[in-house]
PDB file of N, CA and C in Angstrom:
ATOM      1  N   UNK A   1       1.045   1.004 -34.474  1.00  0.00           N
ATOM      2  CA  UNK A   1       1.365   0.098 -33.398  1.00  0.00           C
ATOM      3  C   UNK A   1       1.071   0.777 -32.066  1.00  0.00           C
ATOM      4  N   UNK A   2       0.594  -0.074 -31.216  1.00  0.00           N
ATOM      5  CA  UNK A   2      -0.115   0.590 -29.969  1.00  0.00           C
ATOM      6  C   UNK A   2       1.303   0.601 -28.905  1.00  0.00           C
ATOM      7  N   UNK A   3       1.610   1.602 -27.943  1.00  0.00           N
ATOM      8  CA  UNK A   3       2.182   1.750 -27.250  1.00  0.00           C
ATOM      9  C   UNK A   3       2.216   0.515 -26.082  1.00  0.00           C
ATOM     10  N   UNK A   4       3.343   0.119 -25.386  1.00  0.00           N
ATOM     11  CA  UNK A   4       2.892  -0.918 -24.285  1.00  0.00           C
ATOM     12  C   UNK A   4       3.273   0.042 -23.419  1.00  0.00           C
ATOM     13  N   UNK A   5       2.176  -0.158 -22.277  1.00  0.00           N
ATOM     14  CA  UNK A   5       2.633   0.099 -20.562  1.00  0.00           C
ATOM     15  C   UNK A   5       2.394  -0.235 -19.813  1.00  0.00           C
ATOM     16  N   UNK A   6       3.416  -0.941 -18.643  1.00  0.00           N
ATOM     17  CA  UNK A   6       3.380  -2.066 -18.170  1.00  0.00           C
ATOM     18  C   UNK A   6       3.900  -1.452 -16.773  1.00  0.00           C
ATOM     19  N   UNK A   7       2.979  -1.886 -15.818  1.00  0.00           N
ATOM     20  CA  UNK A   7       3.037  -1.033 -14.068  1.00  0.00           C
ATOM     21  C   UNK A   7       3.001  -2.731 -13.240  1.00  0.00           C
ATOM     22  N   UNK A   8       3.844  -1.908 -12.190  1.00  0.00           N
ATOM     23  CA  UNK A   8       3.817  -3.175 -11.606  1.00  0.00           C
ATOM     24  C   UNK A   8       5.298  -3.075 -10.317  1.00  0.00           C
ATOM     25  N   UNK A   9       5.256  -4.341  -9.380  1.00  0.00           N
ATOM     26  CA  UNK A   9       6.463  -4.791  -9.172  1.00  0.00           C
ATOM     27  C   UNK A   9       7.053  -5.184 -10.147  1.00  0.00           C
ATOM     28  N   UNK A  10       8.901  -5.706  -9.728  1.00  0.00           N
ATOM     29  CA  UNK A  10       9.621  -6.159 -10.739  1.00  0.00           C
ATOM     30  C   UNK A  10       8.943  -6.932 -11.447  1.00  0.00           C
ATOM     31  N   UNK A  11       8.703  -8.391 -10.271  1.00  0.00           N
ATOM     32  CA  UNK A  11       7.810  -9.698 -10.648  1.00  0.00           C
ATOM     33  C   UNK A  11       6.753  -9.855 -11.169  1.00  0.00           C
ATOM     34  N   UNK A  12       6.139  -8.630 -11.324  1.00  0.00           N
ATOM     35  CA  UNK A  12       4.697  -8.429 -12.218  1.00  0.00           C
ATOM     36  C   UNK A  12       5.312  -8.180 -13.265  1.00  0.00           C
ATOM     37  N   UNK A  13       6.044  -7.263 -13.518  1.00  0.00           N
ATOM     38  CA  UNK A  13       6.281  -6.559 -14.610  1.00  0.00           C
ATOM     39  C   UNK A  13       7.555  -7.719 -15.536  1.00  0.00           C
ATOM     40  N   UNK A  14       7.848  -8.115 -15.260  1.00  0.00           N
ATOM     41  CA  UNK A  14       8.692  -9.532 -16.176  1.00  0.00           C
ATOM     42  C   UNK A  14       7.650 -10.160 -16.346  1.00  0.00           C
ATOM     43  N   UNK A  15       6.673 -10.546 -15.503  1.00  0.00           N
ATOM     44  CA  UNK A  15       5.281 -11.733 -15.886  1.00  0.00           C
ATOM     45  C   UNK A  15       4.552 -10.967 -17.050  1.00  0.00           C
ATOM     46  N   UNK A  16       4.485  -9.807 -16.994  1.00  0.00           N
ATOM     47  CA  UNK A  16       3.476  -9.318 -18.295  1.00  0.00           C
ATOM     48  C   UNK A  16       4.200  -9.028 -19.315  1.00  0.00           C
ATOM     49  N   UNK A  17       5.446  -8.263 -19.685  1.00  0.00           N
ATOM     50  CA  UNK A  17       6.602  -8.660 -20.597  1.00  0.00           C
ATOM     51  C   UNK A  17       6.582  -9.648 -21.320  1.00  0.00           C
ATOM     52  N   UNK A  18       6.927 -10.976 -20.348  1.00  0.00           N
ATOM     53  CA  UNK A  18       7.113 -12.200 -20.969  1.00  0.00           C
ATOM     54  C   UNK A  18       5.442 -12.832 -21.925  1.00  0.00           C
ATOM     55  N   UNK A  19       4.554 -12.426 -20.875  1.00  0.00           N
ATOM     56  CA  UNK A  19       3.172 -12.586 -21.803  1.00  0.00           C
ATOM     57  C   UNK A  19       3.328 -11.848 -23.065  1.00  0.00           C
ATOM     58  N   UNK A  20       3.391 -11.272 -23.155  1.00  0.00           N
ATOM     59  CA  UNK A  20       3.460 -10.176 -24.094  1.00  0.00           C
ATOM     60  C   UNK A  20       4.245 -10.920 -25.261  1.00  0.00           C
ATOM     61  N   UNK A  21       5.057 -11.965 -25.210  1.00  0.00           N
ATOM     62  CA  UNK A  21       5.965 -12.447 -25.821  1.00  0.00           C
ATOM     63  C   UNK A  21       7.758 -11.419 -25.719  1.00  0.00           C
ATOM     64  N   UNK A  22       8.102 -10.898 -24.559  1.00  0.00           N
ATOM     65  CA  UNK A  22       9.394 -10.042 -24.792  1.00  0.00           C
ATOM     66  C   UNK A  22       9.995 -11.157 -24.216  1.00  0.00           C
ATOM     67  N   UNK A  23      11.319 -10.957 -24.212  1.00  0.00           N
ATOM     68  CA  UNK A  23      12.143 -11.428 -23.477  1.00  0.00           C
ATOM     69  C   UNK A  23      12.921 -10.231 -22.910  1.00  0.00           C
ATOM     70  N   UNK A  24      12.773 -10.678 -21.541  1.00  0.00           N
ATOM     71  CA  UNK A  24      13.522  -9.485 -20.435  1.00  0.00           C
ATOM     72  C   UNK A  24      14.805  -9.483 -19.994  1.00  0.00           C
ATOM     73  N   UNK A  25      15.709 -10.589 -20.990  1.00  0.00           N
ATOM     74  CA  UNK A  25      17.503 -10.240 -20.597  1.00  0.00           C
ATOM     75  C   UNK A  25      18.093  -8.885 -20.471  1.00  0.00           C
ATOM     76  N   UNK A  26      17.659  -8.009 -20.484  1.00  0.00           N
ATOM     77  CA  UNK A  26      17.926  -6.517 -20.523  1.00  0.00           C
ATOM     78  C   UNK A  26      17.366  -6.154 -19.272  1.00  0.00           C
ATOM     79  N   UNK A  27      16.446  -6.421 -18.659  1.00  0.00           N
ATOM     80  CA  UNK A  27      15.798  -5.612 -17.624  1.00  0.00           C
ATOM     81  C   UNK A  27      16.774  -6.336 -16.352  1.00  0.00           C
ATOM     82  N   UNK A  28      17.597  -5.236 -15.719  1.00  0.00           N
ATOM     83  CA  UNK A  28      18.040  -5.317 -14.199  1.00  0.00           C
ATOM     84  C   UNK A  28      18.549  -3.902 -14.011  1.00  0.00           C
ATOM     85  N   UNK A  29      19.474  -4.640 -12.438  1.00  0.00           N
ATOM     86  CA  UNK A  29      19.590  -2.957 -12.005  1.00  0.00           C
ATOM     87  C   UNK A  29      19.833  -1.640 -12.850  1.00  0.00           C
ATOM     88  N   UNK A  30      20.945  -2.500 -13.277  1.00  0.00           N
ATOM     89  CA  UNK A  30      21.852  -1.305 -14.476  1.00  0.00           C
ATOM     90  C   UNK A  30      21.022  -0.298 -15.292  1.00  0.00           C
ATOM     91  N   UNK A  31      20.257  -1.231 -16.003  1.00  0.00           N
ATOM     92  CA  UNK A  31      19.281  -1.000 -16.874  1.00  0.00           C
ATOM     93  C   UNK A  31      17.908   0.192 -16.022  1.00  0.00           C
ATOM     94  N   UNK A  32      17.945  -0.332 -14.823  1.00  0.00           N
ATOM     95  CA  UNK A  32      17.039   0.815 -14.314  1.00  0.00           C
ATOM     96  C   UNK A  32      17.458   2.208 -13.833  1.00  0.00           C
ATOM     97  N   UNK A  33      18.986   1.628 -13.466  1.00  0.00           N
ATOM     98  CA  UNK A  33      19.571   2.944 -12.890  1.00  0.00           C
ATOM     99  C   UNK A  33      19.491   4.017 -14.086  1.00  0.00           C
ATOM    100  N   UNK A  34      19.965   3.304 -15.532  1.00  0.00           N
ATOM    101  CA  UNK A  34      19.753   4.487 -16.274  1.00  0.00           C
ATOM    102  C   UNK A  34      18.638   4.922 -17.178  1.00  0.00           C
ATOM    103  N   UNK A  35      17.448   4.287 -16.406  1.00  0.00           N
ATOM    104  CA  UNK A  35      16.358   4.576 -17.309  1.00  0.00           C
ATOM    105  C   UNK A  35      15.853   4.267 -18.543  1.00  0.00           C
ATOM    106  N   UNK A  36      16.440   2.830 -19.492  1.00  0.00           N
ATOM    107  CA  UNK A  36      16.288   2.321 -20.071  1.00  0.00           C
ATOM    108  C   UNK A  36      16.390   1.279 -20.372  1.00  0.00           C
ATOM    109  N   UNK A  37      15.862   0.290 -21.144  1.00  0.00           N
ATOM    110  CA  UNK A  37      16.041  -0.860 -21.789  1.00  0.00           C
ATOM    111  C   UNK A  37      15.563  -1.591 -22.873  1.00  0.00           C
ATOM    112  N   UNK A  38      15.948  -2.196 -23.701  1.00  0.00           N
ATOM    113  CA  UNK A  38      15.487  -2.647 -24.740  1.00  0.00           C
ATOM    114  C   UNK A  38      14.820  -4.389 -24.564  1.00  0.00           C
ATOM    115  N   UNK A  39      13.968  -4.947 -25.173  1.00  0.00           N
ATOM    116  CA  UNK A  39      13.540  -5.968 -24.855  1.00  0.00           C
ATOM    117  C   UNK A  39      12.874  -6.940 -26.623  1.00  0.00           C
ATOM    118  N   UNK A  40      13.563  -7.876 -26.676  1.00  0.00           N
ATOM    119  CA  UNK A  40      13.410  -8.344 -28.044  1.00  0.00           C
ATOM    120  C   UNK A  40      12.222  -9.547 -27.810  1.00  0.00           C
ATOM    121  N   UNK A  41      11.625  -9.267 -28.909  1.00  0.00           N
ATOM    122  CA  UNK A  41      10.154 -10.528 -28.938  1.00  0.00           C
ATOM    123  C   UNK A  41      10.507 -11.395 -29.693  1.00  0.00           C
ATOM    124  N   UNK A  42      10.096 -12.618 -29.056  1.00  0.00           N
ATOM    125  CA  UNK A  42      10.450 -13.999 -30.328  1.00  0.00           C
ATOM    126  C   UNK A  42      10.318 -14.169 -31.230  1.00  0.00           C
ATOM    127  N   UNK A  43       9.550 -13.847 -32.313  1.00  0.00           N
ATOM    128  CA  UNK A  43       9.880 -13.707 -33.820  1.00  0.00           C
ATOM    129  C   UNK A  43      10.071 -12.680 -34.420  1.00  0.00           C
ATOM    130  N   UNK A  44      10.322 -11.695 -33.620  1.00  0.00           N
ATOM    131  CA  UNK A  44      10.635 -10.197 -34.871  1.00  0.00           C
ATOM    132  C   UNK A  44      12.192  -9.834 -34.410  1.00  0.00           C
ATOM    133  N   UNK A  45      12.362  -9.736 -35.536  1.00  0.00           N
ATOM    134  CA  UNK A  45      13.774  -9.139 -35.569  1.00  0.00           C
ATOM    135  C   UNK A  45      13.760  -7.430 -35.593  1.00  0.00           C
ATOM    136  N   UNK A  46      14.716  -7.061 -34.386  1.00  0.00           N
ATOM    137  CA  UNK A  46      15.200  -5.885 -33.885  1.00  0.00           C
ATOM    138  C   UNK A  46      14.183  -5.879 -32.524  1.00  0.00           C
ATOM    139  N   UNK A  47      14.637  -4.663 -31.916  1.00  0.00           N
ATOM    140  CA  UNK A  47      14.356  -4.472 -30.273  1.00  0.00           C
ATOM    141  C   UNK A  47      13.193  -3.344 -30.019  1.00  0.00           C
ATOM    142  N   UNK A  48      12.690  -3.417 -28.998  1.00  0.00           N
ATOM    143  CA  UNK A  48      11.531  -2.489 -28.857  1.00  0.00           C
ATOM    144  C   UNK A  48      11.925  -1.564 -27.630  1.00  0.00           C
ATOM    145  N   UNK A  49      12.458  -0.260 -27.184  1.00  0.00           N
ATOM    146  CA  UNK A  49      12.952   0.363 -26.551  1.00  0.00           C
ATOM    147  C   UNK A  49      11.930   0.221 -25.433  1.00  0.00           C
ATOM    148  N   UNK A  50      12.334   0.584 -23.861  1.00  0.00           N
ATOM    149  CA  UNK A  50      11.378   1.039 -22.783  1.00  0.00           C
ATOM    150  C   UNK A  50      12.266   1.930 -22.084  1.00  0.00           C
ATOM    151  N   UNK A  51      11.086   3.025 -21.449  1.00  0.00           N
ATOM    152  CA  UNK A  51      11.755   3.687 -20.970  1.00  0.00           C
ATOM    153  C   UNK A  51      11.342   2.858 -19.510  1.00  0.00           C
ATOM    154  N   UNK A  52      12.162   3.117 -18.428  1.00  0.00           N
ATOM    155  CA  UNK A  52      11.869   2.472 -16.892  1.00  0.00           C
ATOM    156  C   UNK A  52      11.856   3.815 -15.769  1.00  0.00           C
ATOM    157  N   UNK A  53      10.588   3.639 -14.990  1.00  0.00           N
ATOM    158  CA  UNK A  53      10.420   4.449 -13.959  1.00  0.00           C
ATOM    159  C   UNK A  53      10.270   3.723 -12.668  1.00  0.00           C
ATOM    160  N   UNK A  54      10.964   3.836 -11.259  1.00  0.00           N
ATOM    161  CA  UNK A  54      10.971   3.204 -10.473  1.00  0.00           C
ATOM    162  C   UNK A  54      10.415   3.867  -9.217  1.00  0.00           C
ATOM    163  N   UNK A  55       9.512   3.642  -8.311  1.00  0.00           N
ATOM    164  CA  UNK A  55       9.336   4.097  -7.291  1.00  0.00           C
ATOM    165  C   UNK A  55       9.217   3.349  -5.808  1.00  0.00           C
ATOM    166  N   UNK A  56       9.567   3.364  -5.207  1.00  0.00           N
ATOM    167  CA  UNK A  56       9.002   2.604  -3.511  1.00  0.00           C
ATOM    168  C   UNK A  56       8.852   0.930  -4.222  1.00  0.00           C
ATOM    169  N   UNK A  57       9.552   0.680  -5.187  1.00  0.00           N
ATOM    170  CA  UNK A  57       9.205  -0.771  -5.195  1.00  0.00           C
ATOM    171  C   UNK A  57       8.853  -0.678  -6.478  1.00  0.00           C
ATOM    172  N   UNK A  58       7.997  -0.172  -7.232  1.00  0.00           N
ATOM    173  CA  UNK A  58       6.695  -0.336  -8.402  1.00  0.00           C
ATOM    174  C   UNK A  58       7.531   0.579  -9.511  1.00  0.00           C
ATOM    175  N   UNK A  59       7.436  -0.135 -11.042  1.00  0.00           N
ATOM    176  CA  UNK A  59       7.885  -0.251 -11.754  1.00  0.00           C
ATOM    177  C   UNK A  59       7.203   0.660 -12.646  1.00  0.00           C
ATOM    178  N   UNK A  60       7.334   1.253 -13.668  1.00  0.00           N
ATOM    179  CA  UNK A  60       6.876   1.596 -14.858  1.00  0.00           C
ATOM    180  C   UNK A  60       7.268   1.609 -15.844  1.00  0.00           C
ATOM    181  N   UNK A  61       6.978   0.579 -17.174  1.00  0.00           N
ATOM    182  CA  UNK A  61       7.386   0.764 -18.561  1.00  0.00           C
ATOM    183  C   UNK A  61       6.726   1.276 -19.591  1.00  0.00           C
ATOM    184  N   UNK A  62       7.617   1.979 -20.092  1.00  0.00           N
ATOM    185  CA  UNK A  62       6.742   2.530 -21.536  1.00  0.00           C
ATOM    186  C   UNK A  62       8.041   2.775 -22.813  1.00  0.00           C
ATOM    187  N   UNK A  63       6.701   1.651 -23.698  1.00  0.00           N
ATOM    188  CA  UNK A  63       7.765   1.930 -24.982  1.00  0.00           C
ATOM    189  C   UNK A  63       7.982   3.303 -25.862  1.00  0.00           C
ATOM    190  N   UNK A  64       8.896   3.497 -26.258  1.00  0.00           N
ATOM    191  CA  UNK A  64       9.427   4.430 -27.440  1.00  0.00           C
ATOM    192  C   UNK A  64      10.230   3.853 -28.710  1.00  0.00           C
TER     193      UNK A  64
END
């Protein structure tokens, strides 16, 4: 399985997520303050970890 990584503003980065088929109920502040979040896709059961990097605005995800 290929790694996702996904750069961006917030608003980019939920728009390509959601393409992706995730759903982003997990992604907010909280979730960034501590550098993680999990994000579940519509037909598979269980969660796909991301780690979150934040800078000046611009986002970075990468799964583990």
């Amino acid at each position: 399985m290929e790694k996702v990584v996904i750069k961006g503003t917030k608003t980019e980065v939920i728009e390509a997520m959601k393409e992706k088929g995730y759903k982003m109920e997990g992604f907010n502040d909280i979730s960034t303050e501590a550098g993680y979040f999990y994000a579940y896709k519509e037909d598979y059961q269980g969660a796909d970890y991301f780690t979150i990097f934040e800078s000046r605005g611009l986002y970075t995800l990468i799964q583990y």
